[in-house]
PDB file of N, CA and C in Angstrom:
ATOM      1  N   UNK A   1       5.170  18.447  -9.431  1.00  0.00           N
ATOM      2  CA  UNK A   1       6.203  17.549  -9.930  1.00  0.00           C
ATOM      3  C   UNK A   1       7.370  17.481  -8.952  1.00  0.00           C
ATOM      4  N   UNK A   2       7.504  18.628  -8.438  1.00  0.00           N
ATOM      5  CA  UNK A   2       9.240  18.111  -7.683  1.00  0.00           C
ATOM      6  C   UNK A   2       8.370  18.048  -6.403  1.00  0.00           C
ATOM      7  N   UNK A   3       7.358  18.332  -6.111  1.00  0.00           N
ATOM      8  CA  UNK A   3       6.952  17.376  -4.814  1.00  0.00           C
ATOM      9  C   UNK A   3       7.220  15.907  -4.699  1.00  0.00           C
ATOM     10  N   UNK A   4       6.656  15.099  -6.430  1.00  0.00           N
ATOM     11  CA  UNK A   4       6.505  13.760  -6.025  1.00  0.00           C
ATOM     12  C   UNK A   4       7.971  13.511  -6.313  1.00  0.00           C
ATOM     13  N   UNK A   5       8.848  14.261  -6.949  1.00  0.00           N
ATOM     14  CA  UNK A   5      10.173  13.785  -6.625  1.00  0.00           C
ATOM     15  C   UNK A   5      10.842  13.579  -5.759  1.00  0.00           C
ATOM     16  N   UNK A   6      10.764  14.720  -4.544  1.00  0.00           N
ATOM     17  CA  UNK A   6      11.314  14.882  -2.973  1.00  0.00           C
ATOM     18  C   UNK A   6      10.623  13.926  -2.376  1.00  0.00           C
ATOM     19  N   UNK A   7       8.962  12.906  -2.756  1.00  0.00           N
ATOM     20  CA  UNK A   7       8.798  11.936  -1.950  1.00  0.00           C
ATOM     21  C   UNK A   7       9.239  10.637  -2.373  1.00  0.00           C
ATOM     22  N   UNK A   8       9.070  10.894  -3.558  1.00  0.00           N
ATOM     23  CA  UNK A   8      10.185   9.225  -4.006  1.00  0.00           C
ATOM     24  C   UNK A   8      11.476   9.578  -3.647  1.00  0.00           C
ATOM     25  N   UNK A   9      12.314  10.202  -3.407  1.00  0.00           N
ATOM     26  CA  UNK A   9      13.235  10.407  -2.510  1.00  0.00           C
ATOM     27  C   UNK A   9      13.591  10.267  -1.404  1.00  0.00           C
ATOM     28  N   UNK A  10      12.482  10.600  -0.509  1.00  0.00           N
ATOM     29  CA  UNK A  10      12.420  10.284   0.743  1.00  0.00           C
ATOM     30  C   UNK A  10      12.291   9.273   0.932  1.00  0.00           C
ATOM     31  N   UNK A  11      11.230   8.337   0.021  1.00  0.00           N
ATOM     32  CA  UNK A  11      10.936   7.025   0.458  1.00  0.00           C
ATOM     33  C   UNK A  11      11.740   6.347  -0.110  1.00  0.00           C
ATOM     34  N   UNK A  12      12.718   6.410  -0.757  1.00  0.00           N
ATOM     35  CA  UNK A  12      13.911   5.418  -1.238  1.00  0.00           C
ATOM     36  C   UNK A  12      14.826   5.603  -0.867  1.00  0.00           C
ATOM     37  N   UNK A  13      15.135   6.517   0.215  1.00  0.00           N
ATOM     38  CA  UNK A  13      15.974   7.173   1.560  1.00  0.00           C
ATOM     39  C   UNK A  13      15.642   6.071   2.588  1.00  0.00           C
ATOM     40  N   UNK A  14      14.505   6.263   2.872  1.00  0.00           N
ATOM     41  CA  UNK A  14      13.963   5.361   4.517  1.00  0.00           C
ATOM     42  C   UNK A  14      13.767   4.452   4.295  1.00  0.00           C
ATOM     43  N   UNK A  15      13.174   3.178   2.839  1.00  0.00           N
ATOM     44  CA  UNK A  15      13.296   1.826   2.542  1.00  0.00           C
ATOM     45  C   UNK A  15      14.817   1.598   2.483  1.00  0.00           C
ATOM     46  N   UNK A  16      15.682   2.208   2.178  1.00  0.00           N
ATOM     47  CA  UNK A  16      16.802   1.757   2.340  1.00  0.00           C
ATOM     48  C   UNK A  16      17.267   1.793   3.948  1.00  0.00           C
ATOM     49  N   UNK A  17      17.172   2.923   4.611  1.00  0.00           N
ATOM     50  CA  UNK A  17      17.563   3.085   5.950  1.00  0.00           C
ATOM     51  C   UNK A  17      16.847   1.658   6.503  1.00  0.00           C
ATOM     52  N   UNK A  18      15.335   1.261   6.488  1.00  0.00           N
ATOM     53  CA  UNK A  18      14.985   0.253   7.218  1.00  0.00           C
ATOM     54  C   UNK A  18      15.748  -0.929   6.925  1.00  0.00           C
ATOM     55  N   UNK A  19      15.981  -1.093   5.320  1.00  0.00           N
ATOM     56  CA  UNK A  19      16.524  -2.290   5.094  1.00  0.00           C
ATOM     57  C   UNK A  19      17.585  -2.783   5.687  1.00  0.00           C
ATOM     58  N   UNK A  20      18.021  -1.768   6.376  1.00  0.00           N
ATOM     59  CA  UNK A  20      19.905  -1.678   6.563  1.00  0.00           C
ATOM     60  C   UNK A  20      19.213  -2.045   8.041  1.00  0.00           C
ATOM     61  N   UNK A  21      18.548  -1.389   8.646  1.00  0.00           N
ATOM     62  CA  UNK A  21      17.818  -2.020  10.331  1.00  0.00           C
ATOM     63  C   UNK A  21      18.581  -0.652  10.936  1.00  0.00           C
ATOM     64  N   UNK A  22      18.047   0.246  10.184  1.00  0.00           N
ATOM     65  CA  UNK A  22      18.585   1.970  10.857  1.00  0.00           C
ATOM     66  C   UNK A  22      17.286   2.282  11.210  1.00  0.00           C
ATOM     67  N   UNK A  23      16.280   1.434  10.729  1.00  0.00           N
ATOM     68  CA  UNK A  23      14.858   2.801  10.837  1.00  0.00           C
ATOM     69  C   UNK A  23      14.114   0.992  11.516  1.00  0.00           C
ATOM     70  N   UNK A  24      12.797   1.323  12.348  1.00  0.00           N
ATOM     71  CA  UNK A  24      12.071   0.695  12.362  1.00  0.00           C
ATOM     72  C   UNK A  24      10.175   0.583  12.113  1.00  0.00           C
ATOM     73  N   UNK A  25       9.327  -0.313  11.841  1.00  0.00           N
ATOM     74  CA  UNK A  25       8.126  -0.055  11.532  1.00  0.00           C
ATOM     75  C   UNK A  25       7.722   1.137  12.232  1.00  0.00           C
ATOM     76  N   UNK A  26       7.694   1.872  13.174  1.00  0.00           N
ATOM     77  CA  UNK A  26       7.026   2.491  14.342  1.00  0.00           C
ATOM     78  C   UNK A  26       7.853   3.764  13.503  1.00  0.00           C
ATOM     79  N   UNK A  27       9.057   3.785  13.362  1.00  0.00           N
ATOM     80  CA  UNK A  27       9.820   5.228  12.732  1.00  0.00           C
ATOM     81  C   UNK A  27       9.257   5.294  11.083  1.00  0.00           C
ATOM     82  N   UNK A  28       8.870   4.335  10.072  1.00  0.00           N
ATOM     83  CA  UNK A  28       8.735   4.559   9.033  1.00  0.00           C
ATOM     84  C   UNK A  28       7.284   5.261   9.005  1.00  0.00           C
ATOM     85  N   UNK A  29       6.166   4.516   9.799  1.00  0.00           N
ATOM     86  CA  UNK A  29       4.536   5.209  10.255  1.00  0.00           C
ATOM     87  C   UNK A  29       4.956   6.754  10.687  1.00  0.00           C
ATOM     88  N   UNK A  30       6.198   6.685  11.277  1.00  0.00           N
ATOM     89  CA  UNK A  30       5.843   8.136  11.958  1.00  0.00           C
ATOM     90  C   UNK A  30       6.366   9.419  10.332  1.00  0.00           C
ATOM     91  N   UNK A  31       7.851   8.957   9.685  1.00  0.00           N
ATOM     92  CA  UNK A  31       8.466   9.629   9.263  1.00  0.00           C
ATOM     93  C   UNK A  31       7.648  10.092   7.871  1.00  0.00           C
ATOM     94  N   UNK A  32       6.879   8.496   7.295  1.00  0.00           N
ATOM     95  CA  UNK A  32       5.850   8.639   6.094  1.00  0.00           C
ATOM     96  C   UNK A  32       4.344   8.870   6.105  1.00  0.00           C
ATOM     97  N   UNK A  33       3.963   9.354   7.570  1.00  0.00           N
ATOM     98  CA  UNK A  33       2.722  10.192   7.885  1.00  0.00           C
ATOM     99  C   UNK A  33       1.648   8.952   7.626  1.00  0.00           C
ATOM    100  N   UNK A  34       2.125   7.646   7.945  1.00  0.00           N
ATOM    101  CA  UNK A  34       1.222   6.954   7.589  1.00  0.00           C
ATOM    102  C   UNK A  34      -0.001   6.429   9.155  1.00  0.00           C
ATOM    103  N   UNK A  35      -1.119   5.923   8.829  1.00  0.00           N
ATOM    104  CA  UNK A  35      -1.876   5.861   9.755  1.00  0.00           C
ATOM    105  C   UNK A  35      -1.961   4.295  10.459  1.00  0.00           C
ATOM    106  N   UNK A  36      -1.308   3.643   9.387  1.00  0.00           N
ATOM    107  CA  UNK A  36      -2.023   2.037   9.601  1.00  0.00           C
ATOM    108  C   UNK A  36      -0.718   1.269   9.604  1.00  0.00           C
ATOM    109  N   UNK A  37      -0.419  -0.079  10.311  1.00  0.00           N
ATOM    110  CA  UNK A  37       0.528  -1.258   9.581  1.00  0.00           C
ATOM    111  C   UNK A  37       0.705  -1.398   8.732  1.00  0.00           C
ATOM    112  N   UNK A  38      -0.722  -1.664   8.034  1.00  0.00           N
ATOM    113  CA  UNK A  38      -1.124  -2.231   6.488  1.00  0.00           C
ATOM    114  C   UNK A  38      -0.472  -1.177   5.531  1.00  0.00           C
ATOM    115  N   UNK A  39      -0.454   0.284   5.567  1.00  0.00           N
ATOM    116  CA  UNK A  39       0.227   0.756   4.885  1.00  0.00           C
ATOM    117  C   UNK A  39       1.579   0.675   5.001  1.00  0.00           C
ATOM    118  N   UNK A  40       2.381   0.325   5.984  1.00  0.00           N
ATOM    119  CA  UNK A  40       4.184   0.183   6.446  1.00  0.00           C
ATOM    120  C   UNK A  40       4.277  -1.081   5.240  1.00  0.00           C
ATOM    121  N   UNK A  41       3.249  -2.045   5.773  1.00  0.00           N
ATOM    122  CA  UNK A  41       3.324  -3.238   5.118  1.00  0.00           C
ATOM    123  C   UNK A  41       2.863  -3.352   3.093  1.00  0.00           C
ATOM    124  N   UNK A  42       2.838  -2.070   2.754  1.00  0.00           N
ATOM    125  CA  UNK A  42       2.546  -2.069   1.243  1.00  0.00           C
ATOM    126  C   UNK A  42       3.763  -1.188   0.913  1.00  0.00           C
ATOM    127  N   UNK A  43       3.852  -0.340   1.616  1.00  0.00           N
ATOM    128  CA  UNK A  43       4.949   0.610   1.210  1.00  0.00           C
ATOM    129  C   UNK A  43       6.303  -0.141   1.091  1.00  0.00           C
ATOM    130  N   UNK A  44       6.744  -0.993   2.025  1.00  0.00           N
ATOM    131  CA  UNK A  44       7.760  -1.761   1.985  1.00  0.00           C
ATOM    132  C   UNK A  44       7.713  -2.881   0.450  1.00  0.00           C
ATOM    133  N   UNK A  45       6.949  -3.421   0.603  1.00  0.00           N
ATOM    134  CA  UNK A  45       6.441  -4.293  -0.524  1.00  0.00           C
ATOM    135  C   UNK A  45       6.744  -3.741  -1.829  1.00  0.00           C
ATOM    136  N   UNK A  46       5.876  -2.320  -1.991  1.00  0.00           N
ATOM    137  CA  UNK A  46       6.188  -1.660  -2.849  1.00  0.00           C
ATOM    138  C   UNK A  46       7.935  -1.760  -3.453  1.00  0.00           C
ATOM    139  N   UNK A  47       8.752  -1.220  -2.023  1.00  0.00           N
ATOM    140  CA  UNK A  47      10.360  -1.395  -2.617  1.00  0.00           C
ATOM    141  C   UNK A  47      11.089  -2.514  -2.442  1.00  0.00           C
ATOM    142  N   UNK A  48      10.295  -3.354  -2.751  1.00  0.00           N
ATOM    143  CA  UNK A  48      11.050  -4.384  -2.668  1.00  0.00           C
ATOM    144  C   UNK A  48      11.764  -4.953  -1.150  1.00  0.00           C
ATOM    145  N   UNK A  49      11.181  -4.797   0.050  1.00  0.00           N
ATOM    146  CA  UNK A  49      11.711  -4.618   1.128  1.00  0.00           C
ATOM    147  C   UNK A  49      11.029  -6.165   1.708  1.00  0.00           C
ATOM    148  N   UNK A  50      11.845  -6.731   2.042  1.00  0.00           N
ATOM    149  CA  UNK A  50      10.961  -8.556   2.962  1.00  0.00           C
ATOM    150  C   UNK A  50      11.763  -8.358   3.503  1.00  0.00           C
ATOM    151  N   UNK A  51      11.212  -8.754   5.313  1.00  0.00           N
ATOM    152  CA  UNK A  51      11.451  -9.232   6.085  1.00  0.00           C
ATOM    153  C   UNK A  51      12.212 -10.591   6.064  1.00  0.00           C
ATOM    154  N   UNK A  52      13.452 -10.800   6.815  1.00  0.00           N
ATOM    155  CA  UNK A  52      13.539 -12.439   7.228  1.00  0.00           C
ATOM    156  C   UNK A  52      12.710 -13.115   7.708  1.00  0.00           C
ATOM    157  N   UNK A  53      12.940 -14.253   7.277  1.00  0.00           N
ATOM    158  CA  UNK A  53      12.162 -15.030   8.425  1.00  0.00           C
ATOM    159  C   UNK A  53      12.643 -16.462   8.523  1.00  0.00           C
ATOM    160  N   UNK A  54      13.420 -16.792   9.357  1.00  0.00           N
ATOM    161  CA  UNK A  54      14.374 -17.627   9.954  1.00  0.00           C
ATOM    162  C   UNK A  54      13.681 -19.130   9.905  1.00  0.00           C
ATOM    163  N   UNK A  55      14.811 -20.060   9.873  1.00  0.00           N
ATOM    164  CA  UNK A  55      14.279 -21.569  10.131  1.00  0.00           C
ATOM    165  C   UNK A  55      13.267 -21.296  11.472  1.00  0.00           C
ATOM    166  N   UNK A  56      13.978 -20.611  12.678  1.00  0.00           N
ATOM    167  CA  UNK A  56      14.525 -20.912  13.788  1.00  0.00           C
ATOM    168  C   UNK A  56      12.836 -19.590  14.048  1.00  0.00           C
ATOM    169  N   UNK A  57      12.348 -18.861  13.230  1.00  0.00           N
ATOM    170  CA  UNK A  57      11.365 -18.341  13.210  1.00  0.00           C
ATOM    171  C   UNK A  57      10.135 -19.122  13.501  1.00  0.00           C
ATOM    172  N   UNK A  58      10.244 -19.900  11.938  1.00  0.00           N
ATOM    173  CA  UNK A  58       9.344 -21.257  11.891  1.00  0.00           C
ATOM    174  C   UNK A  58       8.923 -21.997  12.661  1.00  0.00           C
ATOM    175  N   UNK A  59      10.315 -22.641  13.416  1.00  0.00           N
ATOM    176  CA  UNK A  59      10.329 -23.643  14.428  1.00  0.00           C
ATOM    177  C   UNK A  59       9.413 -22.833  15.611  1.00  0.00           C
ATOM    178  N   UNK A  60       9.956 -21.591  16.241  1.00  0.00           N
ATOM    179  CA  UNK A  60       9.097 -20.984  16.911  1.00  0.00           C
ATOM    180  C   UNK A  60       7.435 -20.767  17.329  1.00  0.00           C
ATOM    181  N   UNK A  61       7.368 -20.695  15.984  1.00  0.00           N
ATOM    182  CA  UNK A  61       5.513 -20.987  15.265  1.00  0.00           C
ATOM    183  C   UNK A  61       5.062 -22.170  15.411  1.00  0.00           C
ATOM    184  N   UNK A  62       6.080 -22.850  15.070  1.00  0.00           N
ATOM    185  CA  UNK A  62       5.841 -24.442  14.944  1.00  0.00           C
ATOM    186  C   UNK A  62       5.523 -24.618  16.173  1.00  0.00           C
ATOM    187  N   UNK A  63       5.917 -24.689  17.198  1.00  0.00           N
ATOM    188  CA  UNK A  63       5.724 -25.123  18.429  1.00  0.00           C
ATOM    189  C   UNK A  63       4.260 -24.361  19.080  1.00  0.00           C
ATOM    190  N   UNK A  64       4.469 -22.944  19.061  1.00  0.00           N
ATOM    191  CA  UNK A  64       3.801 -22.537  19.250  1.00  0.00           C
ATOM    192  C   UNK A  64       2.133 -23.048  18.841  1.00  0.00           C
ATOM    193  N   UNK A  65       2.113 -22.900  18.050  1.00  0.00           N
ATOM    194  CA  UNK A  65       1.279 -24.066  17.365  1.00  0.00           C
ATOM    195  C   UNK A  65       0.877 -24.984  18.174  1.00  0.00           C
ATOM    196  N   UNK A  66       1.781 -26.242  17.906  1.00  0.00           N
ATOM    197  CA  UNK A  66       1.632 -27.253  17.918  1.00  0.00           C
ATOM    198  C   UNK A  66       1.296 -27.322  19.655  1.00  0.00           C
ATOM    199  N   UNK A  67       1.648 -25.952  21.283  1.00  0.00           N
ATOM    200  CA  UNK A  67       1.429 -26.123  21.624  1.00  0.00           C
ATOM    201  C   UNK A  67      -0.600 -25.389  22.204  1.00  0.00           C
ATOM    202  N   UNK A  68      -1.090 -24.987  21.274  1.00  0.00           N
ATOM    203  CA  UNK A  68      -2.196 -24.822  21.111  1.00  0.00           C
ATOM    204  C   UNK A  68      -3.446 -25.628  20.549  1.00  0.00           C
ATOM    205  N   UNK A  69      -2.631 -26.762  20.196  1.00  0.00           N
ATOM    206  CA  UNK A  69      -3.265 -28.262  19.857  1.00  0.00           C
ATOM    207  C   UNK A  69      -3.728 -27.864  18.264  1.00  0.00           C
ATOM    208  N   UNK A  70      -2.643 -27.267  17.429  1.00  0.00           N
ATOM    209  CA  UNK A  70      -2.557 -27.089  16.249  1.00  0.00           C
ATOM    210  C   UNK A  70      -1.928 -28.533  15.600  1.00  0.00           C
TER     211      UNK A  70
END
């Protein structure tokens, strides 16, 4: 029991640290012993954690795209 307490702790420590842009994907894999993206990318999810993603993101893609004969 106070294991899974000290890890919901931790991890509502470091989803907040990332959110703030103190921690990054590469530090959360290392700090939460995780092996994969896909897990950075559920764990975040999990707390409620999204990424931006800018007009100016879009437009980026967009082009990109569009210069690949998308």
């Amino acid at each position: 029991m106070n294991h899974d307490l000290s890890r919901r702790a931790l991890e509502a420590l470091l989803a907040e640290e990332y959110r703030l842009g103190h921690l990054n994907k590469p530090d959360l894999r290392r700090l939460l012993g995780f092996e994969t993206g896909y897990e950075i990318d559920g764990f975040l999810k999990a707390h409620n954690v999204y990424e931006d993603y800018t007009m100016e993101d879009f437009e980026r893609e967009r082009e990109a795209l569009k210069s690949l004969g998308f």
